[in-house]
Structure formats: structure tokens, C-alpha cells
C-alpha atoms as a PDB file:
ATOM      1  CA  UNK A   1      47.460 -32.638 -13.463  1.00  0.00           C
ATOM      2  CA  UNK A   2      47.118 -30.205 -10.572  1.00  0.00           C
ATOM      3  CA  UNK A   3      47.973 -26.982 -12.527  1.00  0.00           C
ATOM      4  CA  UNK A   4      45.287 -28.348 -15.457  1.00  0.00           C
ATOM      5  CA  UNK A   5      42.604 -28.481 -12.567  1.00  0.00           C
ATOM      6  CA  UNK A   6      43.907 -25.332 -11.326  1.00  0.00           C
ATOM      7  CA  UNK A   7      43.253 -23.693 -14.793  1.00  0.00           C
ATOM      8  CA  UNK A   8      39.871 -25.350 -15.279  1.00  0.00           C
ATOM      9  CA  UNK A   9      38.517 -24.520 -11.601  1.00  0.00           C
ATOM     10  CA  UNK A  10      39.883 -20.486 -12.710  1.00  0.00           C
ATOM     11  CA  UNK A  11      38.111 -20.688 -16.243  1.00  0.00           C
ATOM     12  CA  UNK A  12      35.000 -21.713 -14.457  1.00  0.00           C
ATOM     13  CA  UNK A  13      34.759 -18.872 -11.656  1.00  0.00           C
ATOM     14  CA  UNK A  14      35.668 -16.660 -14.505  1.00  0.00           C
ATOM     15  CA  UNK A  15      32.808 -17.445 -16.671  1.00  0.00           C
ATOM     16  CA  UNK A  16      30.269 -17.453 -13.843  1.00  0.00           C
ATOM     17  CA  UNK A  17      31.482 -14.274 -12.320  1.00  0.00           C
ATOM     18  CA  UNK A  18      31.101 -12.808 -15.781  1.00  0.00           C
ATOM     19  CA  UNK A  19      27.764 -14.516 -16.571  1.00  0.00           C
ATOM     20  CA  UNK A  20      26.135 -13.534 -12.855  1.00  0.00           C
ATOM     21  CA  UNK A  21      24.867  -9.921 -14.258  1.00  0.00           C
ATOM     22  CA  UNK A  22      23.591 -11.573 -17.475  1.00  0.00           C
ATOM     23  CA  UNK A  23      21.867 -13.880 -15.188  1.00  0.00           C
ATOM     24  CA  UNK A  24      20.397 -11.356 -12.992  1.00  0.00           C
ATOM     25  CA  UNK A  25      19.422  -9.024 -15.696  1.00  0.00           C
ATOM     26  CA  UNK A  26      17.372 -11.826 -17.180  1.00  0.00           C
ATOM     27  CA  UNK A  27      14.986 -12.180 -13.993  1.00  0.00           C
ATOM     28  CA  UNK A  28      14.335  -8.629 -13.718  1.00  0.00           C
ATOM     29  CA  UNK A  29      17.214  -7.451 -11.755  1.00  0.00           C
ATOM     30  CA  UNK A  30      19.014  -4.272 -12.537  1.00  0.00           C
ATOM     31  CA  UNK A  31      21.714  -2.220 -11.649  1.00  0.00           C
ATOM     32  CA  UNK A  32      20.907   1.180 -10.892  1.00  0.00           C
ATOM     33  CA  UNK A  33      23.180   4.158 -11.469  1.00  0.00           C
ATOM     34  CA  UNK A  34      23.347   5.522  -7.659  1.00  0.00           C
ATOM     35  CA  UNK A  35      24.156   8.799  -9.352  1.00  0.00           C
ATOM     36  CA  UNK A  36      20.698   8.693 -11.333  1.00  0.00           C
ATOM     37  CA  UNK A  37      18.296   7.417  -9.139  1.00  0.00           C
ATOM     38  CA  UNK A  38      19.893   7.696  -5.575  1.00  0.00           C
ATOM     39  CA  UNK A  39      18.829   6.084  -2.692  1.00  0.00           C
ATOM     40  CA  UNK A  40      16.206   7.545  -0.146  1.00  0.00           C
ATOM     41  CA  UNK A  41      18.522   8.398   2.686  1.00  0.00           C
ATOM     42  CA  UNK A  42      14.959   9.436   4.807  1.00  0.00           C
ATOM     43  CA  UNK A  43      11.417  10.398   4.226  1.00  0.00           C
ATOM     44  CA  UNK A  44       8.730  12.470   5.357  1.00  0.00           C
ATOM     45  CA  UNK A  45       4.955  10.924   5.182  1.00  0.00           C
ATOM     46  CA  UNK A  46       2.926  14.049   6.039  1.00  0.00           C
ATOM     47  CA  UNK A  47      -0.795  13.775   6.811  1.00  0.00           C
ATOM     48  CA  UNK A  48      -2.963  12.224   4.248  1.00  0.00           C
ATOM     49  CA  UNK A  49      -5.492  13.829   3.165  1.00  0.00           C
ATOM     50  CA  UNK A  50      -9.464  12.508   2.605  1.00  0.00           C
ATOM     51  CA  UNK A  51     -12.735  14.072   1.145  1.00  0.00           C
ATOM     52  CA  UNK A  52     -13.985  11.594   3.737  1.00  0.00           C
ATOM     53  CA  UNK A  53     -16.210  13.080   6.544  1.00  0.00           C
ATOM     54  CA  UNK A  54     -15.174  11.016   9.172  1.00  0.00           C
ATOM     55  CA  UNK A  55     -13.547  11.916  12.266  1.00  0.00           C
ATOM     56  CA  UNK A  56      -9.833  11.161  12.654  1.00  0.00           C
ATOM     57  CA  UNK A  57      -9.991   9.283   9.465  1.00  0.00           C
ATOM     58  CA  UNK A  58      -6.648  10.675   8.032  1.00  0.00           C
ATOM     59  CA  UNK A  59      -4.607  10.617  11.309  1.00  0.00           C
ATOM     60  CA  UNK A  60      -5.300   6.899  11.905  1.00  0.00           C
ATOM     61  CA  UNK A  61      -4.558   6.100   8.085  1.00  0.00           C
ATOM     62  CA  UNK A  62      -1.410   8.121   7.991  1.00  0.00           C
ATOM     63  CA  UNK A  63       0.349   6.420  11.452  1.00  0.00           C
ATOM     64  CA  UNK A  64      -0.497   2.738   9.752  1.00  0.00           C
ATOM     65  CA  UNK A  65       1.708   3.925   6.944  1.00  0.00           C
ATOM     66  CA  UNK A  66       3.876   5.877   8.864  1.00  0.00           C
ATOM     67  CA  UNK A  67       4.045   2.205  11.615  1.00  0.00           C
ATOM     68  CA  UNK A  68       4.908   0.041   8.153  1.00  0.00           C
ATOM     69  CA  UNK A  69       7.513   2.292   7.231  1.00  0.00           C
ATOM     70  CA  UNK A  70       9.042   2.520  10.516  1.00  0.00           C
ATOM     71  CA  UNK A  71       8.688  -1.657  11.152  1.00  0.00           C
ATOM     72  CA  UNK A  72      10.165  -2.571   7.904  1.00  0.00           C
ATOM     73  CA  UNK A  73      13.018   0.326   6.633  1.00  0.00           C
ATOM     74  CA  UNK A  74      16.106   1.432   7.888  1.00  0.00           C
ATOM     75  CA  UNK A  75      15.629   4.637   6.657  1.00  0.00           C
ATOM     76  CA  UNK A  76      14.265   7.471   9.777  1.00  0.00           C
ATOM     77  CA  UNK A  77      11.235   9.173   9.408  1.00  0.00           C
ATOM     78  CA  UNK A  78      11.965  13.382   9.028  1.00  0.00           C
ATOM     79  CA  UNK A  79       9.639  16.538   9.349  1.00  0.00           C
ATOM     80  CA  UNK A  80       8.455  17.385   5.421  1.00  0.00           C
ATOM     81  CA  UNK A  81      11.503  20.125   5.395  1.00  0.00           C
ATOM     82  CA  UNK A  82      14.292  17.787   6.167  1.00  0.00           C
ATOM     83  CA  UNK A  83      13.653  14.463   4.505  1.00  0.00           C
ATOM     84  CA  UNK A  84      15.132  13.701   1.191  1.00  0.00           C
ATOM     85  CA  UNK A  85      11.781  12.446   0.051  1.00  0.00           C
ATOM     86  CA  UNK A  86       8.059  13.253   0.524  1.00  0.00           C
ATOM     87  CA  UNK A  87       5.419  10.365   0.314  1.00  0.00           C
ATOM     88  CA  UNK A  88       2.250  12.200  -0.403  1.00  0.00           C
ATOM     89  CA  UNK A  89      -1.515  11.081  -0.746  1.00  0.00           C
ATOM     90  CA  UNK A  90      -5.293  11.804  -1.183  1.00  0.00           C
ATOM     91  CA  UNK A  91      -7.832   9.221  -0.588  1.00  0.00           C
ATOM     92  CA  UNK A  92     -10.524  10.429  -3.004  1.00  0.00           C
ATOM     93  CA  UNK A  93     -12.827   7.747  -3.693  1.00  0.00           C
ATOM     94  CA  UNK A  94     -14.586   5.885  -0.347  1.00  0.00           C
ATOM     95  CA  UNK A  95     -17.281   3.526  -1.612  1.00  0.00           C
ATOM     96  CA  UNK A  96     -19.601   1.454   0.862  1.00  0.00           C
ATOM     97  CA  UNK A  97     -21.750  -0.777  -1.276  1.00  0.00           C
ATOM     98  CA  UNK A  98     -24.126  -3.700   0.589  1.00  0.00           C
ATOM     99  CA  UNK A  99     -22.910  -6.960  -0.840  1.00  0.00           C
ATOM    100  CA  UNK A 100     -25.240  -9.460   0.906  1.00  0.00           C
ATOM    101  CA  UNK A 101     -28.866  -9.143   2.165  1.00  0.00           C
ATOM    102  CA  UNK A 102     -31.341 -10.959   3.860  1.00  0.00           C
ATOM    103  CA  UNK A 103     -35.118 -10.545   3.016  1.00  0.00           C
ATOM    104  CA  UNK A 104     -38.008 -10.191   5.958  1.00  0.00           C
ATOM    105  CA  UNK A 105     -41.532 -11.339   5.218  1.00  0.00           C
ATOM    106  CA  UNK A 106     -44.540  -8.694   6.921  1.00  0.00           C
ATOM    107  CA  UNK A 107     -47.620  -8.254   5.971  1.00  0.00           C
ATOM    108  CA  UNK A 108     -50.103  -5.162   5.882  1.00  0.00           C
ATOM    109  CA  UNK A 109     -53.569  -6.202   6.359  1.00  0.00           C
ATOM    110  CA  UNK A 110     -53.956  -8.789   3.176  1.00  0.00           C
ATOM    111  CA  UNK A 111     -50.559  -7.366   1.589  1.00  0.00           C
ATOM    112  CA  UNK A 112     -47.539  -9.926   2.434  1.00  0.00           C
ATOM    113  CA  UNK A 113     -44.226  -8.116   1.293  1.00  0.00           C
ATOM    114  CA  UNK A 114     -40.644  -8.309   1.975  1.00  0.00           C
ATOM    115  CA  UNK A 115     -37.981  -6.004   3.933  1.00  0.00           C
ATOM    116  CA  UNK A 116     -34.709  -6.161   2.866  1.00  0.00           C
ATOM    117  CA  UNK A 117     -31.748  -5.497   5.171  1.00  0.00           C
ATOM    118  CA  UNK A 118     -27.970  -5.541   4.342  1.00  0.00           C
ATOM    119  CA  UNK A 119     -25.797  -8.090   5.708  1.00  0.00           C
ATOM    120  CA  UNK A 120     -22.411  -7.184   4.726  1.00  0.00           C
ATOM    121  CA  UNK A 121     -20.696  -4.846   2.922  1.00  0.00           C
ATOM    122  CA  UNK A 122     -17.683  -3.857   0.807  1.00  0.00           C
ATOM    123  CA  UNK A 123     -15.476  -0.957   1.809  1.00  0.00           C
ATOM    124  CA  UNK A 124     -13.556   0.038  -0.801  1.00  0.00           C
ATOM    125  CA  UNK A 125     -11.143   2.928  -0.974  1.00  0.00           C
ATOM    126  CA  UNK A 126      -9.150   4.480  -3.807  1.00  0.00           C
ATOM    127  CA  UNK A 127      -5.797   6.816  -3.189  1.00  0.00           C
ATOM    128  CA  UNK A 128      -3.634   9.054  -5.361  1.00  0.00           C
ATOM    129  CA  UNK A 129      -0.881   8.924  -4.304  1.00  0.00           C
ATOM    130  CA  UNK A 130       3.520   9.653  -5.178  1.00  0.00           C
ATOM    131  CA  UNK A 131       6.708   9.948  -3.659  1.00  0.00           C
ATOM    132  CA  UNK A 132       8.746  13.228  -4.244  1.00  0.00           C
ATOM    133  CA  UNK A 133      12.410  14.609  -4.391  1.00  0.00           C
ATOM    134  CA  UNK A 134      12.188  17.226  -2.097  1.00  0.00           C
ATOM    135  CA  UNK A 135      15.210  18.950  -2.885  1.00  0.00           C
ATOM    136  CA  UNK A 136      14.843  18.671  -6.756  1.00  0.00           C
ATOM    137  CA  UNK A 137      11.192  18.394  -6.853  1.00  0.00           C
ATOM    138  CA  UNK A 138      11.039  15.413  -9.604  1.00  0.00           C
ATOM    139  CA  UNK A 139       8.195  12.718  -8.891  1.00  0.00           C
ATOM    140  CA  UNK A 140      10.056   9.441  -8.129  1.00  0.00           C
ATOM    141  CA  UNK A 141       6.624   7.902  -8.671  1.00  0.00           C
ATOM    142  CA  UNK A 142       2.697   8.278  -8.759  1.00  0.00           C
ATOM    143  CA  UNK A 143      -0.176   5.900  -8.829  1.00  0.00           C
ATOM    144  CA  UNK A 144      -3.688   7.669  -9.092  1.00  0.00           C
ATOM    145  CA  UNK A 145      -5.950   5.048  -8.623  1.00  0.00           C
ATOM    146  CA  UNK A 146      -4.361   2.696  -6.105  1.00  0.00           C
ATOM    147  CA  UNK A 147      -6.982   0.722  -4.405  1.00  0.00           C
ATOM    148  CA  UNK A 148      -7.768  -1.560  -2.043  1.00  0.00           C
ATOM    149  CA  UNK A 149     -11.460  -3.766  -0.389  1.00  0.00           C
ATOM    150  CA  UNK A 150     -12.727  -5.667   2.006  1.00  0.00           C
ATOM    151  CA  UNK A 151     -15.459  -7.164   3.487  1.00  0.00           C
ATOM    152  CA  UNK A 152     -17.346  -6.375   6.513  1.00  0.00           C
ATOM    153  CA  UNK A 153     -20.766  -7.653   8.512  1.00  0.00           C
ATOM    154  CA  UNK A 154     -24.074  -5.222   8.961  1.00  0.00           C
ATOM    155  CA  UNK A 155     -26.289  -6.034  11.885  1.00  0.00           C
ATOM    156  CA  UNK A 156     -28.993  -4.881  13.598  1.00  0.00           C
ATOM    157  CA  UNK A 157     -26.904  -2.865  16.292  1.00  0.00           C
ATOM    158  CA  UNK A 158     -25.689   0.239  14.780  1.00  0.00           C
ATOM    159  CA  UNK A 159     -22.645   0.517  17.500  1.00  0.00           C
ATOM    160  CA  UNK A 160     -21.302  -2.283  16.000  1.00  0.00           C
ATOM    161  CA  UNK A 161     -21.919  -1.421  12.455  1.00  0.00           C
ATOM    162  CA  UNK A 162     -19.889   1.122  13.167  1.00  0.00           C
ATOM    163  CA  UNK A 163     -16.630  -0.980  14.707  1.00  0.00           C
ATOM    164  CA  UNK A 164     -16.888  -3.542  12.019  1.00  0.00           C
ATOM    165  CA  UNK A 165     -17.383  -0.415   9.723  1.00  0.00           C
ATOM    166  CA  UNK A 166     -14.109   1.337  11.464  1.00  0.00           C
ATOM    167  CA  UNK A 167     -11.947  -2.024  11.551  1.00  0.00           C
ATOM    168  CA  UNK A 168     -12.595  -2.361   7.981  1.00  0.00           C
ATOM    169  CA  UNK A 169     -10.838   0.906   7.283  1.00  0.00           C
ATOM    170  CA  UNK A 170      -8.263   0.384   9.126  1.00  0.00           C
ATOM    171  CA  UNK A 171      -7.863  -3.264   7.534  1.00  0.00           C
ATOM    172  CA  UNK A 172      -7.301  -1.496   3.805  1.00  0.00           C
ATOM    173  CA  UNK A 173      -5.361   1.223   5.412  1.00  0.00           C
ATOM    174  CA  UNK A 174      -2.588  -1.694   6.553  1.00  0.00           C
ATOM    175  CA  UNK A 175      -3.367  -3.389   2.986  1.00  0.00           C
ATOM    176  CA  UNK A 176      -2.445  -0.205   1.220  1.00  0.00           C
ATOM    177  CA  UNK A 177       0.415   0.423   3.593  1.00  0.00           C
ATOM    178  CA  UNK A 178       2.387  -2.648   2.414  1.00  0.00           C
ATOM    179  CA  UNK A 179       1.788  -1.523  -0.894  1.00  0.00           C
ATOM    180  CA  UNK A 180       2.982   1.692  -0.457  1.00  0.00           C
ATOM    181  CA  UNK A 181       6.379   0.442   1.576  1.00  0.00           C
ATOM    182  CA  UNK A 182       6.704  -2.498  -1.409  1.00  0.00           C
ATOM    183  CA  UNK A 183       6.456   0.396  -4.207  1.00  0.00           C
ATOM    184  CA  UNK A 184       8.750   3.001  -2.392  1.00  0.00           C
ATOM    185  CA  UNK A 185      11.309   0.817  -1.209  1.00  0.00           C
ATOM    186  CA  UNK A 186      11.163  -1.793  -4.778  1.00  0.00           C
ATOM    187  CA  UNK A 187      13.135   1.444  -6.658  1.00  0.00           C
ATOM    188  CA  UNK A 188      16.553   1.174  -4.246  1.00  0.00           C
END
């Protein structure tokens, strides 16, 4: 009786052992050839670059992704010439459109008409961006239009247009961060 459980309790780790990668590989799991792919052993995120006009824009954008990177992987961050891979982007496409107004009734002598002013807006910006083999040059991967919004309020001061204006960028920069990290580190 013992050896016959025995035998069945050995049949049974058997058959799940052997059915775990037919399991996995049904949900989207993989195995990947180390030797193909390869593992990022460290990575350089050099300075992004912007048609933007603004003022620090790309140095504040590049140390959120550089900050995600560094609180999430165990990989280091290296100098462009050292590390194994190069995460490079562009943000070429910064759109500000006015999402929600509020109308003002004056009047010029009999005339009554109606001044408009914005109440929010929506910042919305677009990268290209891939991650490179530095020594063999190969593009791991490359989205072009990655993109990311939000919201922000317009009022009547202009200093703090400017703040909500400035948290708002720094709001998609974190949102595209994640993305970024998710993307890079989803491959190993």
C-alpha cells in the first residue's frame, strides 16, 4: 500500500514538473535564450533631448527616469561608454490645448458680448524613444510615438499658471518613466 502511494505521489510530481512550462507558456511566459537576448547587466540614460523651449526641461525629465530606474532595478546606472545598454529619447511633440473655459459677459456701449478665458488645460507630450546594445549596436527596442496627458488648472495669476503648468510636466515625465522602466526591464 505504501510503495503504491509512493508511486502515485512520484507519477504526480512528474507530470506537473513536466506540465509547469506548458503551463507557463500558455499565459504568456517564455523562456528566453540568455545567449540571444542577454540580460542588461547596466545602462546608461543620457540626456533627453526636447524641441521644447523651456528652460531645464530635459534635465528635470531625464533624472525622473534616471530616479525610476535607480528606485526599482538592480542594475547600476554607467556613463554612455561603459554601460551595456543605452536608453535614448526625443520628446518631439509638446501640445498645450485649453480643455475647459469659462465665458465673461461686458458690454461696449449698447454691445453686450462675451470673454472667454481658459480654465484648464491638457499637457500632452509625445517621445521617441529605444534602448540600444552598445557594444553590438542592435536596437533592443523603439517606440516612436509613446505618449502620455494630463490635466492641469489656468487662472488668473500667471505665476501659478506656470507651477501648475511645470507640475504637469513633471507629472507625465514620472508617467512615462514607469513606462519606460516596465518596457526595458519586461524583456529580462
Amino acid at each position: 500500500m505504501v510503495e503504491h502511494v509512493l508511486r502515485y505521489q512520484s507519477r504526480l510530481l512528474l507530470t506537473l514538473f513536466l506540465s509547469i512550462p506548458v503551463i507557463l507558456s500558455g499565459c504568456g511566459y517564455s523562456f528566453q535564450d540568455q545567449g540571444e537576448s542577454g540580460e542588461i547587466t547596466s545602462i546608461a540614460i543620457p540626456l533627453m533631448t526636447s524641441t521644447s523651449t523651456g528652460k531645464g526641461f530635459e534635465a528635470d525629465f531625464t533624472s525622473i527616469i534616471r530616479n525610476e530606474f535607480i528606485s526599482h532595478a538592480r542594475i547600476p546606472i554607467l556613463s554612455r561608454e561603459e554601460a551595456q545598454a543605452v536608453l535614448i529619447g526625443h520628446i518631439h511633440e509638446i501640445q498645450r490645448e485649453s480643455v475647459s473655459f469659462s465665458r465673461e459677459p461686458f458690454g461696449v456701449g449698447d454691445h453686450l458680448s462675451y470673454y472667454e478665458t481658459t480654465n484648464a488645460a491638457l499637457l500632452r507630450i509625445k517621445l521617441d524613444v529605444h534602448l540600444k546594445d552598445r557594444i553590438t549596436g542592435k536596437t533592443i527596442w523603439r517606440e516612436k510615438t509613446m505618449e502620455e496627458r494630463t490635466r492641469y488648472d489656468i487662472g488668473a495669476d500667471p505665476i501659478t499658471d506656470r507651477f501648475n503648468q511645470q507640475q504637469a510636466i513633471l507629472k507625465v515625465a514620472r508617467a512615462l518613466a514607469k513606462r519606460l522602466y516596465l518596457k526595458t526591464m519586461e524583456r529580462f
